[in-house]
Protein backbone atom coordinates (compact mmCIF):
# COMPACT_ATOMS: atom_id res chain seq x y z
CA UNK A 1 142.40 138.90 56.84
CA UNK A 2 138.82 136.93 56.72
CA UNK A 3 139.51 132.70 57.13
CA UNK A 4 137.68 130.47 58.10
CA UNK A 5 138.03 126.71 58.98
CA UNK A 6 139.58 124.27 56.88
CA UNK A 7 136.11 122.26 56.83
CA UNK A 8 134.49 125.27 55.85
CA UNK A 9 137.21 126.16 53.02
CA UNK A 10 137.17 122.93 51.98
CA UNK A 11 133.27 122.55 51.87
CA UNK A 12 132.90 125.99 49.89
CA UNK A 13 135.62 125.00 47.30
CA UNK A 14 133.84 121.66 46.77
CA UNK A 15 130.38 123.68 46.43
CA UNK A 16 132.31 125.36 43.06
CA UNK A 17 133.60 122.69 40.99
CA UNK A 18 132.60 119.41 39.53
CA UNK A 19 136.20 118.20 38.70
CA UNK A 20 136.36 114.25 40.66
CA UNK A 21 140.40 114.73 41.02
CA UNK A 22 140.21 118.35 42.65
CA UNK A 23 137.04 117.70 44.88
CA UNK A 24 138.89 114.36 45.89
CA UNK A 25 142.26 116.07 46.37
CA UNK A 26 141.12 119.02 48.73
CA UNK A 27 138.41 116.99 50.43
CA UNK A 28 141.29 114.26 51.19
CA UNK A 29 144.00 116.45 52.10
CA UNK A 30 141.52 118.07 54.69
CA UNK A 31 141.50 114.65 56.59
CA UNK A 32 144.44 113.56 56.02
CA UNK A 33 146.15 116.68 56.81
CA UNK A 34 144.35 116.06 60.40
CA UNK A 35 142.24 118.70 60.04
CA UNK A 36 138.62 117.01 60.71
CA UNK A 37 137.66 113.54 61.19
CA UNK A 38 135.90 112.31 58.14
CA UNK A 39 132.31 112.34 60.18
CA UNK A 40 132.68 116.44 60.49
CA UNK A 41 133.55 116.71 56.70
CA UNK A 42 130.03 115.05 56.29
CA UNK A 43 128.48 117.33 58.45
CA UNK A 44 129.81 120.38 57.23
CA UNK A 45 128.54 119.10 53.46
CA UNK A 46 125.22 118.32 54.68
CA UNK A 47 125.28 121.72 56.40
CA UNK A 48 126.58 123.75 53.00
CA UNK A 49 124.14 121.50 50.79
CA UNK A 50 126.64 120.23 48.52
CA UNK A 51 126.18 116.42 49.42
CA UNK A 52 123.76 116.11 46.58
CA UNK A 53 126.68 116.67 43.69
CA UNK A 54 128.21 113.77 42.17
CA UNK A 55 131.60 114.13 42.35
CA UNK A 56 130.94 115.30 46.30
CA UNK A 57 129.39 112.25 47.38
CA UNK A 58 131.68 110.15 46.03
CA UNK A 59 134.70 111.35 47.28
CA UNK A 60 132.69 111.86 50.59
CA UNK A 61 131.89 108.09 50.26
CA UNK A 62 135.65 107.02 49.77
CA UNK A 63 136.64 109.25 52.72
CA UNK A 64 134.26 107.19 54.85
CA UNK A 65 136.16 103.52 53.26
CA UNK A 66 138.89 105.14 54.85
CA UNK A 67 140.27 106.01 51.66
CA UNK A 68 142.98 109.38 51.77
CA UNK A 69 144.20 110.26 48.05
CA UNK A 70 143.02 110.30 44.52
CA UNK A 71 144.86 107.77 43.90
CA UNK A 72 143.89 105.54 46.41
CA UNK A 73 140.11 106.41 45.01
CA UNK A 74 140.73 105.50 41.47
CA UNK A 75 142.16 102.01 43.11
CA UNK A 76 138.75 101.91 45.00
CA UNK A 77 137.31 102.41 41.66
CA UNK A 78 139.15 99.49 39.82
CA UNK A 79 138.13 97.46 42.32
CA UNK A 80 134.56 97.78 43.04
CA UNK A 81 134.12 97.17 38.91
CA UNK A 82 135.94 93.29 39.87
CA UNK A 83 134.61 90.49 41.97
CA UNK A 84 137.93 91.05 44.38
CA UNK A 85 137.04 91.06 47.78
CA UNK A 86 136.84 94.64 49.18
CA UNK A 87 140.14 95.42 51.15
CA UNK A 88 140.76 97.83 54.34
CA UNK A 89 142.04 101.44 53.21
CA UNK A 90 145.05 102.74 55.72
CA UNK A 91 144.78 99.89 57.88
CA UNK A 92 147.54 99.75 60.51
CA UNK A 93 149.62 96.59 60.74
CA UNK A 94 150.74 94.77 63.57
CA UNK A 95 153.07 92.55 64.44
CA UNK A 96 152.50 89.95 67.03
CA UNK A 97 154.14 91.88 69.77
CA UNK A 98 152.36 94.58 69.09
CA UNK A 99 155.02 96.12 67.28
CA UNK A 100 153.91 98.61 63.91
CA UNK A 101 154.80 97.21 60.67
CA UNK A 102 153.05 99.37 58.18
CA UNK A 103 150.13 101.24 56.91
CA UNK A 104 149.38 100.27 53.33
CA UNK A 105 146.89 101.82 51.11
CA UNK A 106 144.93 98.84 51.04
CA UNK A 107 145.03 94.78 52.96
CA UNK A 108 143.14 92.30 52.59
CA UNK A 109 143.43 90.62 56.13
CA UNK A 110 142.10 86.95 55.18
CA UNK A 111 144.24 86.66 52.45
CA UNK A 112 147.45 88.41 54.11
CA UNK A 113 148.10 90.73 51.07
CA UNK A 114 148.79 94.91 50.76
CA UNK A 115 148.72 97.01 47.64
CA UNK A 116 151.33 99.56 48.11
CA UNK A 117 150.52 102.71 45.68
CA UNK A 118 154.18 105.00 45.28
CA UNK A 119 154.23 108.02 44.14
CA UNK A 120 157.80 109.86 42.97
CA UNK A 121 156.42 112.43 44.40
CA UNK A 122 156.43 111.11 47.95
CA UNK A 123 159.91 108.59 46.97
CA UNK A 124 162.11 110.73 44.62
CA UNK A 125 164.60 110.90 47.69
CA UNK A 126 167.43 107.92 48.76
CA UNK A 127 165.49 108.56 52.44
CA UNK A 128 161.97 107.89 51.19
CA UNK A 129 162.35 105.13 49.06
CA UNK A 130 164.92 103.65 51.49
CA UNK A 131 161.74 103.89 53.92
CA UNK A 132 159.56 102.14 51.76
CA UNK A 133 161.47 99.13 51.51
CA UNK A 134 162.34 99.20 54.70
CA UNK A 135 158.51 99.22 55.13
CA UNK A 136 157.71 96.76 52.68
CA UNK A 137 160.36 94.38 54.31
CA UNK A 138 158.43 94.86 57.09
CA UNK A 139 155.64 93.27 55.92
CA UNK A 140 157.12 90.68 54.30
CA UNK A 141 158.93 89.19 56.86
CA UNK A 142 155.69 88.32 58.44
CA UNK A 143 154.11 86.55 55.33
CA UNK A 144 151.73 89.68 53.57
CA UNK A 145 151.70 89.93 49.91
CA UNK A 146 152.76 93.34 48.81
CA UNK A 147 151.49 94.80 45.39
CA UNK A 148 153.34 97.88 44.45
CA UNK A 149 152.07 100.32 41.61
CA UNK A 150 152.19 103.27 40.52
CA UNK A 151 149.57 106.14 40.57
CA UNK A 152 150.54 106.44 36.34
CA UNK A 153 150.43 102.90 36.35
CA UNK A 154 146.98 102.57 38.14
CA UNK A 155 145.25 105.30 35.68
CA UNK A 156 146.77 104.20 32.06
CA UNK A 157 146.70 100.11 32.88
CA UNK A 158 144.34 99.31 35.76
CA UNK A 159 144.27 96.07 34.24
CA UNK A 160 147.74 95.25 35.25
CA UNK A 161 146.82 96.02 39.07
CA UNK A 162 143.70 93.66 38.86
CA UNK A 163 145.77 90.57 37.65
CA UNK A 164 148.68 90.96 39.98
CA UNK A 165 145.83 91.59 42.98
CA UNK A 166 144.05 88.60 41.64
CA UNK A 167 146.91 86.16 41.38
CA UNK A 168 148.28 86.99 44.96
CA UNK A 169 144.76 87.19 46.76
CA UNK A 170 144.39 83.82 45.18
CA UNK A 171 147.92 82.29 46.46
CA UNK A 172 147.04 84.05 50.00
CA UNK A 173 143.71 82.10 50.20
CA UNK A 174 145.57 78.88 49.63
CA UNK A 175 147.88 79.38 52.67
CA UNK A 176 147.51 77.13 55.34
CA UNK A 177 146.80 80.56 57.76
CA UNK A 178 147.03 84.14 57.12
CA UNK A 179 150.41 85.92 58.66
CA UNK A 180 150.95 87.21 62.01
CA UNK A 181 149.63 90.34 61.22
CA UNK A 182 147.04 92.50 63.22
CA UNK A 183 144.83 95.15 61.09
CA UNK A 184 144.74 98.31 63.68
CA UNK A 185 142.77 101.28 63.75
CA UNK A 186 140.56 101.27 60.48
CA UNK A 187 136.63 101.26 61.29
CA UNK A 188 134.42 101.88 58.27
CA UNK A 189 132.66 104.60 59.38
CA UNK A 190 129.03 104.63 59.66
CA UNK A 191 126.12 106.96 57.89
CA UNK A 192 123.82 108.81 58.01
CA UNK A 193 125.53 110.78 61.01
CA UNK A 194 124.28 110.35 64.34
CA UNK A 195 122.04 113.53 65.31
CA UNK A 196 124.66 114.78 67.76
CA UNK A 197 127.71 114.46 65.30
CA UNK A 198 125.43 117.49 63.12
CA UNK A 199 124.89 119.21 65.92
CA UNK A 200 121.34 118.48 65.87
């Protein structure tokens, strides 16, 4: 049977629709699902010409922010129309021993506080949800703010998200020092691409 690489797939289905949600959707599951580092997905779109299309580049652009769902783009979206500081997407927490507390969605490291976005999807089961408040426990126990929504919440009342973001950003500024927590392993990523990451 003819295949070819999930870049390529990926790239080629993007070249054929202008839906946001599916372009975001197959271009994030293609990096998430470990399949290419976010700098070869940009390389293989500036190679099939398809950077140029709206609803490419921006889920191209959130990709590079380190963002990895729809949902976590339509949060990127509610965001950048506020005056909130811009957070770190999939950030890795630390504790002070080094140990891993979490990766939420988003953190805002100054101010100590994560937006958790939950799915039912992902924490229908006992297991999962048990997980995420073991997670969220986590976090807590070493001062961060956690905002939890939902993805149904976050596209019918974004509104909702912005206050409770505002109001504990706010109380996290006020703190006499941020938690004990260490922000691992996000880098935003730079473009244009470097020459040798195209190949060129």
């Amino acid at each position: 049977m003819p295949s070819t690489r999930p870049v390529r797939a990926a790239t080629d289905f993007a070249a054929r629709t202008d839906d946001p949600d599916l372009v975001r959707s197959v271009l994030a599951n293609v990096v998430q699902g470990g399949w290419c580092h976010p700098h070869d997905l940009h390389a293989e779109l500036r190679a099939g010409r398809v950077r140029h299309r709206p609803a490419v580049r921006a889920a191209a652009a959130e990709l590079v922010a380190g963002v990895r769902s729809i949902a976590e783009g339509r949060a990127r979206d509610a965001l950048s129309a506020t005056d909130l500081p811009a957070p770190l997407w999939n950030a890795r927490l630390h504790g002070p021993d080094g140990s891993f507390l979490a990766s939420p969605d988003a953190y805002w490291p100054e101010e100590g506080v994560a937006l958790e976005i939950d799915s039912a999807e992902y924490h229908y089961t006992r297991d999962s949800w048990q997980a995420t408040l073991r997670r969220r426990l986590r976090m807590e126990a070493r001062g961060v703010l956690v905002v939890s929504t939902t993805p149904g919440i976050l596209r019918e009342e974004p509104a909702d998200l912005i206050a409770a973001l505002r109001a504990l950003l706010a109380l996290g500024a006020a703190r006499p020092a941020p938690p004990e927590v260490t922000a691992r392993g996000h880098a935003q990523l730079e473009l244009p691409l470097p020459r040798s990451a195209c190949g060129g």
